[in-house]
Protein backbone atom coordinates (compact mmCIF):
# COMPACT_ATOMS: atom_id res chain seq x y z
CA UNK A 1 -10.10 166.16 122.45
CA UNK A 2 -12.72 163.12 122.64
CA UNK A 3 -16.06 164.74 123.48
CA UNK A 4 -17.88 162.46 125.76
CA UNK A 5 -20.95 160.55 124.36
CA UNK A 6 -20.75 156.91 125.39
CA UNK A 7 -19.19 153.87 123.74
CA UNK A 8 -20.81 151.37 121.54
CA UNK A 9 -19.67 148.02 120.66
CA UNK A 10 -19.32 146.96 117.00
CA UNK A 11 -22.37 145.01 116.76
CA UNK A 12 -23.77 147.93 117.75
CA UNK A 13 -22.37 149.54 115.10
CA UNK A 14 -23.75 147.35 112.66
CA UNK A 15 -27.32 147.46 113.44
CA UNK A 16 -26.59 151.55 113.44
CA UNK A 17 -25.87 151.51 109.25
CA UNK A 18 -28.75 149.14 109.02
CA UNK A 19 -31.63 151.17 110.80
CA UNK A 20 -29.61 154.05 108.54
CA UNK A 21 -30.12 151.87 104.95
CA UNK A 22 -33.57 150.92 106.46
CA UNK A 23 -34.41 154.26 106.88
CA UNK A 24 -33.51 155.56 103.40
CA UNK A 25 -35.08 152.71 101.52
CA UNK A 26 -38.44 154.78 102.60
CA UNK A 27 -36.93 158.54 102.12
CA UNK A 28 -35.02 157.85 98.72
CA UNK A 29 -38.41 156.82 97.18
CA UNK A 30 -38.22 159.06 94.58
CA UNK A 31 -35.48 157.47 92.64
CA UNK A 32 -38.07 154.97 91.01
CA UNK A 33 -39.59 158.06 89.73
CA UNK A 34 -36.19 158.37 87.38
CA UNK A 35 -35.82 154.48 86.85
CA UNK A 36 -38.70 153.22 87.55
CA UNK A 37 -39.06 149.07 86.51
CA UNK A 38 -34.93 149.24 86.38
CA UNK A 39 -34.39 150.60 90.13
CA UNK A 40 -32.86 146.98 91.46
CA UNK A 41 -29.65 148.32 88.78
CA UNK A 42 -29.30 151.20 89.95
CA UNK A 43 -28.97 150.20 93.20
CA UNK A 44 -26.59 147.20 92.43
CA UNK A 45 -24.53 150.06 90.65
CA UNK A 46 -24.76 152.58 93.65
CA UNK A 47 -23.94 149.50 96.12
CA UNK A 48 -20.65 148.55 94.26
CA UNK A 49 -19.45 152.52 94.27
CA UNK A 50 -20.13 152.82 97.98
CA UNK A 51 -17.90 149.21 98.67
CA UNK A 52 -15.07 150.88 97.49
CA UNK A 53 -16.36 154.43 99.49
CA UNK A 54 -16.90 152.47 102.66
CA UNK A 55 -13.47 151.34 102.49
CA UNK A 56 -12.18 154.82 102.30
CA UNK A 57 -13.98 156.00 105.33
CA UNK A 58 -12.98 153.06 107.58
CA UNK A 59 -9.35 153.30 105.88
CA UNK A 60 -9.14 156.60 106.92
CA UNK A 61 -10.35 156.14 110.58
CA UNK A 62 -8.30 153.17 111.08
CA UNK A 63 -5.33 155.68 110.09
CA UNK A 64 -6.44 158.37 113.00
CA UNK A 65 -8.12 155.60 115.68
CA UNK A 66 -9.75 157.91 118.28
CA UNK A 67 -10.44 160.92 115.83
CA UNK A 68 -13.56 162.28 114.44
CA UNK A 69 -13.80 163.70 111.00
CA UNK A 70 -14.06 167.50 112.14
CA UNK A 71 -10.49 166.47 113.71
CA UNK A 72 -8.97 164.68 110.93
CA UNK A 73 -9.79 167.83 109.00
CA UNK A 74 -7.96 169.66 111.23
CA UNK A 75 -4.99 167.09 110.81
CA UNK A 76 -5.26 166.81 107.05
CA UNK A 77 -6.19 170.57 105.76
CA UNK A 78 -4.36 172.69 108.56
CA UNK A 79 -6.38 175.54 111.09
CA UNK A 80 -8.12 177.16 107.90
CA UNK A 81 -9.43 174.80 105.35
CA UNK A 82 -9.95 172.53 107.73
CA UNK A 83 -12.45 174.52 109.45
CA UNK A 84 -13.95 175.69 105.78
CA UNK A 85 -14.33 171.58 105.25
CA UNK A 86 -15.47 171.07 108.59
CA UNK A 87 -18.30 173.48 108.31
CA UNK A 88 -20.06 172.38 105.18
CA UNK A 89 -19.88 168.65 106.45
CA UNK A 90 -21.69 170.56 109.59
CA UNK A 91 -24.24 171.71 107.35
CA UNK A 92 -24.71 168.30 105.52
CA UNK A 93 -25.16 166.67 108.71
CA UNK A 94 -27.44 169.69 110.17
CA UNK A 95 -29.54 169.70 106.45
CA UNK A 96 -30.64 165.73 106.99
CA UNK A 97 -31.23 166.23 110.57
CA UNK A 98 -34.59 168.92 108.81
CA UNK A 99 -34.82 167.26 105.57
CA UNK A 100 -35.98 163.85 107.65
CA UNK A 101 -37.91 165.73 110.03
CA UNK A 102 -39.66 167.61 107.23
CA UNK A 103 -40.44 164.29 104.98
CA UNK A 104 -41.88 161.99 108.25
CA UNK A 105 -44.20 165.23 108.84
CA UNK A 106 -44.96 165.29 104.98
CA UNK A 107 -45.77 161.17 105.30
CA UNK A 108 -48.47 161.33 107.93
CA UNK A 109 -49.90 165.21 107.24
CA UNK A 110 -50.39 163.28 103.97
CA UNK A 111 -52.29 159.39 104.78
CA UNK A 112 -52.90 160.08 108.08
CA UNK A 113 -53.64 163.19 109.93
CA UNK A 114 -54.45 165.59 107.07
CA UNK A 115 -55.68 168.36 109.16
CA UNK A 116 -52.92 168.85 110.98
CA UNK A 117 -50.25 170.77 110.72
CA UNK A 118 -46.97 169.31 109.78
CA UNK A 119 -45.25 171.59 112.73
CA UNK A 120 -47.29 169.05 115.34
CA UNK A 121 -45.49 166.21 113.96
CA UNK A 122 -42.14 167.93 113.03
CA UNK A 123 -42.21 169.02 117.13
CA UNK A 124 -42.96 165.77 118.84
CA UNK A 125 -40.19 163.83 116.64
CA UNK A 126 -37.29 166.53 117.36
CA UNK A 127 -37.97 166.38 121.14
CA UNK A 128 -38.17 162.63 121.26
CA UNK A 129 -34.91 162.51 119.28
CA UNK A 130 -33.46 165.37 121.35
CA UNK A 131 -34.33 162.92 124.16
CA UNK A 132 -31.78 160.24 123.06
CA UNK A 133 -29.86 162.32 122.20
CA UNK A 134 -29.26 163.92 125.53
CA UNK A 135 -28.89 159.90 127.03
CA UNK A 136 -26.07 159.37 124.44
CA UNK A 137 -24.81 156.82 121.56
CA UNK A 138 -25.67 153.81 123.77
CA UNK A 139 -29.06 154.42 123.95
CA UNK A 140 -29.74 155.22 120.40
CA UNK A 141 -27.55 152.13 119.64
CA UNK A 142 -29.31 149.73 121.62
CA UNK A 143 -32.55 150.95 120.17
CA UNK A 144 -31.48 150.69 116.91
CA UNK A 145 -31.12 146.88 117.35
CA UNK A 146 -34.42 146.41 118.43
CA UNK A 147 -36.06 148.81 115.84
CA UNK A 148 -34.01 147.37 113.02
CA UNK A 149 -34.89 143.50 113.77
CA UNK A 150 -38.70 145.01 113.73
CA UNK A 151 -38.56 146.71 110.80
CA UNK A 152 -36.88 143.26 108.91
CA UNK A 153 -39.79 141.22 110.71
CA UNK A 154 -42.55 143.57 109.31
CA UNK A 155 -41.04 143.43 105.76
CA UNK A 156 -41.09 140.12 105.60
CA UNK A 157 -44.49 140.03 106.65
CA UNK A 158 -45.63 142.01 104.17
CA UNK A 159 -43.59 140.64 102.02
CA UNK A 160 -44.89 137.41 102.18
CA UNK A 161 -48.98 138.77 102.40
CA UNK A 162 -47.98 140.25 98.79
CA UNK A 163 -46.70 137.06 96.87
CA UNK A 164 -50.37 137.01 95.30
CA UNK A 165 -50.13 140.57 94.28
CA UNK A 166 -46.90 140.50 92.57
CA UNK A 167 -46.46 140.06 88.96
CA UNK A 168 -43.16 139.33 87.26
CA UNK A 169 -44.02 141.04 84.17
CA UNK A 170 -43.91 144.43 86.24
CA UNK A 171 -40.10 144.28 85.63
CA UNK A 172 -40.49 144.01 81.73
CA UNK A 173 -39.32 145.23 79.85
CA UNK A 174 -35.40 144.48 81.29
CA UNK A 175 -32.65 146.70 80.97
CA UNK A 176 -34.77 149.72 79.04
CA UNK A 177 -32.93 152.26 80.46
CA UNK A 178 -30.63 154.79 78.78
CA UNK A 179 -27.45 156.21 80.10
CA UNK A 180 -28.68 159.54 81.10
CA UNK A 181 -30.92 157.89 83.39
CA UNK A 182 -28.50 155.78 84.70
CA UNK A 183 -25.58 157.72 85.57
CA UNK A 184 -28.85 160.17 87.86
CA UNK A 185 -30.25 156.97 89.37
CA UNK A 186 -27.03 155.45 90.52
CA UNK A 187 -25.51 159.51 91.64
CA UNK A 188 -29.03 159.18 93.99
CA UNK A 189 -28.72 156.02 95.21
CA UNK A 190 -24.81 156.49 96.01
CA UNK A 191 -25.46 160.15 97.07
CA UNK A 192 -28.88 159.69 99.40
CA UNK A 193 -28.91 156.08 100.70
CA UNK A 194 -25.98 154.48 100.66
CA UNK A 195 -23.24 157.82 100.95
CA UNK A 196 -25.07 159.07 104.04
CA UNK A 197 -23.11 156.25 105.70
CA UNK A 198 -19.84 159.14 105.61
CA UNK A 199 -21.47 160.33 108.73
CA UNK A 200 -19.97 157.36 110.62
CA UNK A 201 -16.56 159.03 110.56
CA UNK A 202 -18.00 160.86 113.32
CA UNK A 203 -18.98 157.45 115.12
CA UNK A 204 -16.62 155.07 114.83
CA UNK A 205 -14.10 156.77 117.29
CA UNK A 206 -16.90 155.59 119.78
CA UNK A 207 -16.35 151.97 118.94
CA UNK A 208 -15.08 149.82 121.90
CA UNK A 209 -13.08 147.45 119.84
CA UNK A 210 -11.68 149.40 116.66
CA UNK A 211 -10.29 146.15 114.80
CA UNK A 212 -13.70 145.22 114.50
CA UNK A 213 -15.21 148.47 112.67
CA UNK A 214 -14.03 147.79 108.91
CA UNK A 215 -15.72 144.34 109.42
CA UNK A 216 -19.13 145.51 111.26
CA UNK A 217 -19.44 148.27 108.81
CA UNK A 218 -19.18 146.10 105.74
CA UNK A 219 -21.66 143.66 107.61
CA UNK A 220 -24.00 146.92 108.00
CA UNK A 221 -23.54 147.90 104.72
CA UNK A 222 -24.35 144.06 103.17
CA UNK A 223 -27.41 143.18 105.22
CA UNK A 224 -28.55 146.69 104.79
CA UNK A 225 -28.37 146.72 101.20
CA UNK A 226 -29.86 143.40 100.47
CA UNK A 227 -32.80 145.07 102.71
CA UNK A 228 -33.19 147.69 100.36
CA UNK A 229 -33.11 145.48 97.25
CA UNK A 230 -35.85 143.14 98.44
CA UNK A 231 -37.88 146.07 99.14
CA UNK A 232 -37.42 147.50 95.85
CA UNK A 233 -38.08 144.03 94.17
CA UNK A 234 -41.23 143.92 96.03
CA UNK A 235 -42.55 146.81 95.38
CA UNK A 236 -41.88 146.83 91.32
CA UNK A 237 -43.51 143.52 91.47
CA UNK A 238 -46.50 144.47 93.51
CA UNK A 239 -47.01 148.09 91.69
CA UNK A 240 -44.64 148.11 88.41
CA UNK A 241 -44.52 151.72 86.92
CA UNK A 242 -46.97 152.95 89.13
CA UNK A 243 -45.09 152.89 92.26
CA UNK A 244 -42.95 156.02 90.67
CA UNK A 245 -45.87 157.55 91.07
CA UNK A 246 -46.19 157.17 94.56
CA UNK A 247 -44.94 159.52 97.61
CA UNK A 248 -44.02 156.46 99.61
CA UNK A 249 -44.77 152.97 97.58
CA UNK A 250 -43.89 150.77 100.66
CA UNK A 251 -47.54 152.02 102.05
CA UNK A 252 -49.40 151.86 98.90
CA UNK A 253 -48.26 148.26 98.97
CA UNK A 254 -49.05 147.23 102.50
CA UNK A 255 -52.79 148.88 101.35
CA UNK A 256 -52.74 146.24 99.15
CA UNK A 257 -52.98 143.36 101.74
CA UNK A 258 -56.69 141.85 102.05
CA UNK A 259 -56.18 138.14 103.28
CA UNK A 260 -60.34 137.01 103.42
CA UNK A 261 -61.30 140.00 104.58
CA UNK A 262 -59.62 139.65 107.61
CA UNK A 263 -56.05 140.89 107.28
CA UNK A 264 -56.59 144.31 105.98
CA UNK A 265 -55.30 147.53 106.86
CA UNK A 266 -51.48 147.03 107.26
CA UNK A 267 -50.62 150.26 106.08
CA UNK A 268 -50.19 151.07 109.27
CA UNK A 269 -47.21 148.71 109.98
CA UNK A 270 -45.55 150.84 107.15
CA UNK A 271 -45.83 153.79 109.47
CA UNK A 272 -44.80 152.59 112.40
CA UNK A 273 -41.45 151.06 110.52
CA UNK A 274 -41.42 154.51 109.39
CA UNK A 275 -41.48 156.13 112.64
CA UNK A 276 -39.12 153.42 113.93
CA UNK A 277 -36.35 154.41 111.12
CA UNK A 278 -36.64 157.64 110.86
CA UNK A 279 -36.19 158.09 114.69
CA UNK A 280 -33.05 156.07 114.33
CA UNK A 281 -31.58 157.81 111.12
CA UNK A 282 -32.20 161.60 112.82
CA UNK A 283 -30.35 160.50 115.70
CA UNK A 284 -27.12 159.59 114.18
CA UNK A 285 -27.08 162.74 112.00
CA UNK A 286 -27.85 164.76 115.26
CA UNK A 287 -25.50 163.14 117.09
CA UNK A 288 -22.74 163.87 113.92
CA UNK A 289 -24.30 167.21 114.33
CA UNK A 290 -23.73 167.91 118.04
CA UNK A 291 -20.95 166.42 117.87
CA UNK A 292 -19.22 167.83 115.31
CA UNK A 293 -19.85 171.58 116.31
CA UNK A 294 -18.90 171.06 119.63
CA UNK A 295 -15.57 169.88 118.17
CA UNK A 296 -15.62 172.86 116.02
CA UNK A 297 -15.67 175.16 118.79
CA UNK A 298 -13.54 172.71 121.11
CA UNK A 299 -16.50 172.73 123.75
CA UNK A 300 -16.21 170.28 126.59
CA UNK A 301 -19.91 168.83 126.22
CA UNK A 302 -22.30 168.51 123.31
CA UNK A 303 -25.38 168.46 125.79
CA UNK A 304 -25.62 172.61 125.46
CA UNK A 305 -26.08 172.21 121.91
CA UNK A 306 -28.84 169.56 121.63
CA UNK A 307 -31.56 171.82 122.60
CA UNK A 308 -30.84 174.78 119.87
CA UNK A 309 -29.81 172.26 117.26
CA UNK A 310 -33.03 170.74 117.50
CA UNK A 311 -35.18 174.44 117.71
CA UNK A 312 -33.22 175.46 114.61
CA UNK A 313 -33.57 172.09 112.79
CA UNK A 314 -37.35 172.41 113.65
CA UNK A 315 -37.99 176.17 112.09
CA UNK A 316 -35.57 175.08 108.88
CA UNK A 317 -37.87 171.79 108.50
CA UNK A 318 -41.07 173.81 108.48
CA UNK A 319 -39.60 176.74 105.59
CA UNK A 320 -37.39 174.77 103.51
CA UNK A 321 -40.05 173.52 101.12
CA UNK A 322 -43.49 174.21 99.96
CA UNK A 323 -44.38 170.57 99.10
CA UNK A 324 -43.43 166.89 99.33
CA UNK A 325 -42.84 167.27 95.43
CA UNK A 326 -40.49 170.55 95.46
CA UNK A 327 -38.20 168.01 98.14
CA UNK A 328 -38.41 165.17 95.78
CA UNK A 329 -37.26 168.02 92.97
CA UNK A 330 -34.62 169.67 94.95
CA UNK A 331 -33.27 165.96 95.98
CA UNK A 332 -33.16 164.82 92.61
CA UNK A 333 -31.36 167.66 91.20
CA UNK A 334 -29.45 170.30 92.99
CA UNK A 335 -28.58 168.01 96.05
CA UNK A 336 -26.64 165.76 94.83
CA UNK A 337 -24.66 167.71 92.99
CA UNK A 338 -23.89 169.36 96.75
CA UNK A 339 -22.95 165.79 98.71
CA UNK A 340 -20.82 164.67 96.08
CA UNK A 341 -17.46 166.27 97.50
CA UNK A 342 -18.78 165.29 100.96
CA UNK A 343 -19.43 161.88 100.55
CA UNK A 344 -16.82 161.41 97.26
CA UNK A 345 -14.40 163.94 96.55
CA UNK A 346 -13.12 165.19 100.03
CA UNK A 347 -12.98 161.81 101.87
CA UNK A 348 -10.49 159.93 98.26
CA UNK A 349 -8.57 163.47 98.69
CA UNK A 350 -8.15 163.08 102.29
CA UNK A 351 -7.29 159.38 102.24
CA UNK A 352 -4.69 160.30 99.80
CA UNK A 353 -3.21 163.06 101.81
CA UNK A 354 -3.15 161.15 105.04
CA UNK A 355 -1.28 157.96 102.94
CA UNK A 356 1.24 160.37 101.97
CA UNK A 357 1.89 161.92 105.56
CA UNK A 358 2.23 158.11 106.88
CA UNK A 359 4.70 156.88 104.27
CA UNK A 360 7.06 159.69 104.75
């Protein structure tokens, strides 16, 4: 059964993964704290390993056209571990939906409104998302577009008001960067930015011209990524080791900017891209969410879920953790060790399994 939620065209589609890798080059900040000058590698690495994952996911759609992943579960693992699968990719959809709510709270509680509560914040964004959500995929697609061509134009900007700020030696010295550290970096950059793109499987059913997804997604994926690695190159160059240091060092950057005392104070453009991909990036992973559980329960509509999705995303947002640094913690350590079966494990085993049904 196909719930209802609009149709989006493959362009579309594109523009979704990039607002999604725009998005996560400001949450997955933290990784520089673990790599610091060597980042840019680790995200080369991470980028390679989610090629080949990309082309599982789209492999695997273009094998079911028309179904979701709660129903290729179904397909795949039978009535009972289907369901056990479908529920924790329920929860890993339904855990970013808070996490992102909780860190965009976190970001202006912290440079810009510090006396007020992170709950104000945490509120307006979940009923402006629950909003879009209500008006369907088409809407957040078409806003996507527009939000991700802003967010490239302001990066450039700053970008270019930065060239007299950045130092080459920041990257020095190359390479230093032992094994340990590599194998965590790339697991975060594969497991926070780039993986997250497994929630597609829920989208691409919703794609007017299917032929088209494998080659819109890679497109996504590509212009996303090289997004994310001028970013990063930037902002080594502009802060070196420092930027580790930093709760989000895209703003600490743009703070940077003083062209004759007259250009100043484009911090702010790093909060409005902010707001702009965040917004985007919580709407696909409440529309996965929605989605999927009305699938679950084989409900006709996902409306009657947006409300209490969003009231229960809201309270988890506001408990889950005492501090921007105990998210950064839990992130970096017992997170990714969760979203590796999601985003790894379950979608090679399922591609597998569904090869095997089709050959014989």
């Amino acid at each position: 059964m196909k719930i209802e939620i609009g149709i989006i065209s493959s362009t579309q589609l594109m523009f979704l993964i990039i607002g999604l890798l725009e998005a996560s080059t400001l949450t997955a900040a933290f990784i520089s704290g673990i790599t610091k000058q060597n980042t840019w590698l680790v995200l080369l690495a991470g980028y390679t390993i989610t090629l080949f994952l990309l082309l599982v996911y789209t492999s695997l759609s273009k094998k079911y056209p028309g179904r979701n992943l709660i129903e290729i579960n179904n397909i795949l693992y039978g009535r009972y571990l289907g369901k056990v699968m479908s529920i924790l990719y329920i929860w890993y959809f339904w855990y970013i939906i808070a996490a992102n709510f909780r860190f965009t709270a976190d970001f202006f509680s912290t440079y810009l409104f510090p006396e007020t509560d992170i709950s104000v914040f945490i509120v307006i964004l979940a009923i402006i998302c629950a909003y879009a959500i209500k008006k369907g995929i088409e809407v957040i697609a078409r806003s996507s577009f527009i939000l991700s061509i802003l967010t490239i134009i302001i990066a450039i900007l700053i970008t270019v008001l930065t060239i007299k700020d950045m130092n080459l030696s920041n990257f020095l010295p190359l390479f230093q960067i032992n094994l340990k550290q590599f194998v965590q970096g790339t697991n975060l950059m594969v497991s926070i930015p780039f993986g997250e793109i497994v929630t597609f499987l829920m989208i691409f059913p919703y794609v007017n011209d299917m032929k088209q997804v494998k080659k819109s997604a890679f497109m996504g994926l590509i212009i996303g990524a090289m997004f994310f690695l001028t970013v990063i190159l930037r902002n080594i160059a502009v802060l070196g080791n420092i930027g580790s240091i930093h709760f989000l060092p895209s703003y600490q950057v743009a703070r940077l900017i003083n062209v004759g005392d007259f250009i100043t104070r484009m911090e702010i453009l790093i909060a409005l891209v902010l707001i702009f991909n965040e917004f985007v990036k919580i709407c696909i992973f409440y529309c996965a969410t929605v989605l999927s559980i009305s699938q679950f329960f084989k409900m006709r509509s996902y409306k009657p879920l947006v409300i209490p999705v969003g009231i229960i995303s809201i309270v988890l947002s506001i408990i889950m953790f005492d501090s921007p640094a105990e998210h950064a913690d839990f992130a970096a350590t017992i997170y990714v060790i969760y979203v590796i079966p999601t985003i790894i494990i379950f979608p090679v085993i399922s591609l597998i399994i569904a090869s095997i049904k089709k050959s014989t």
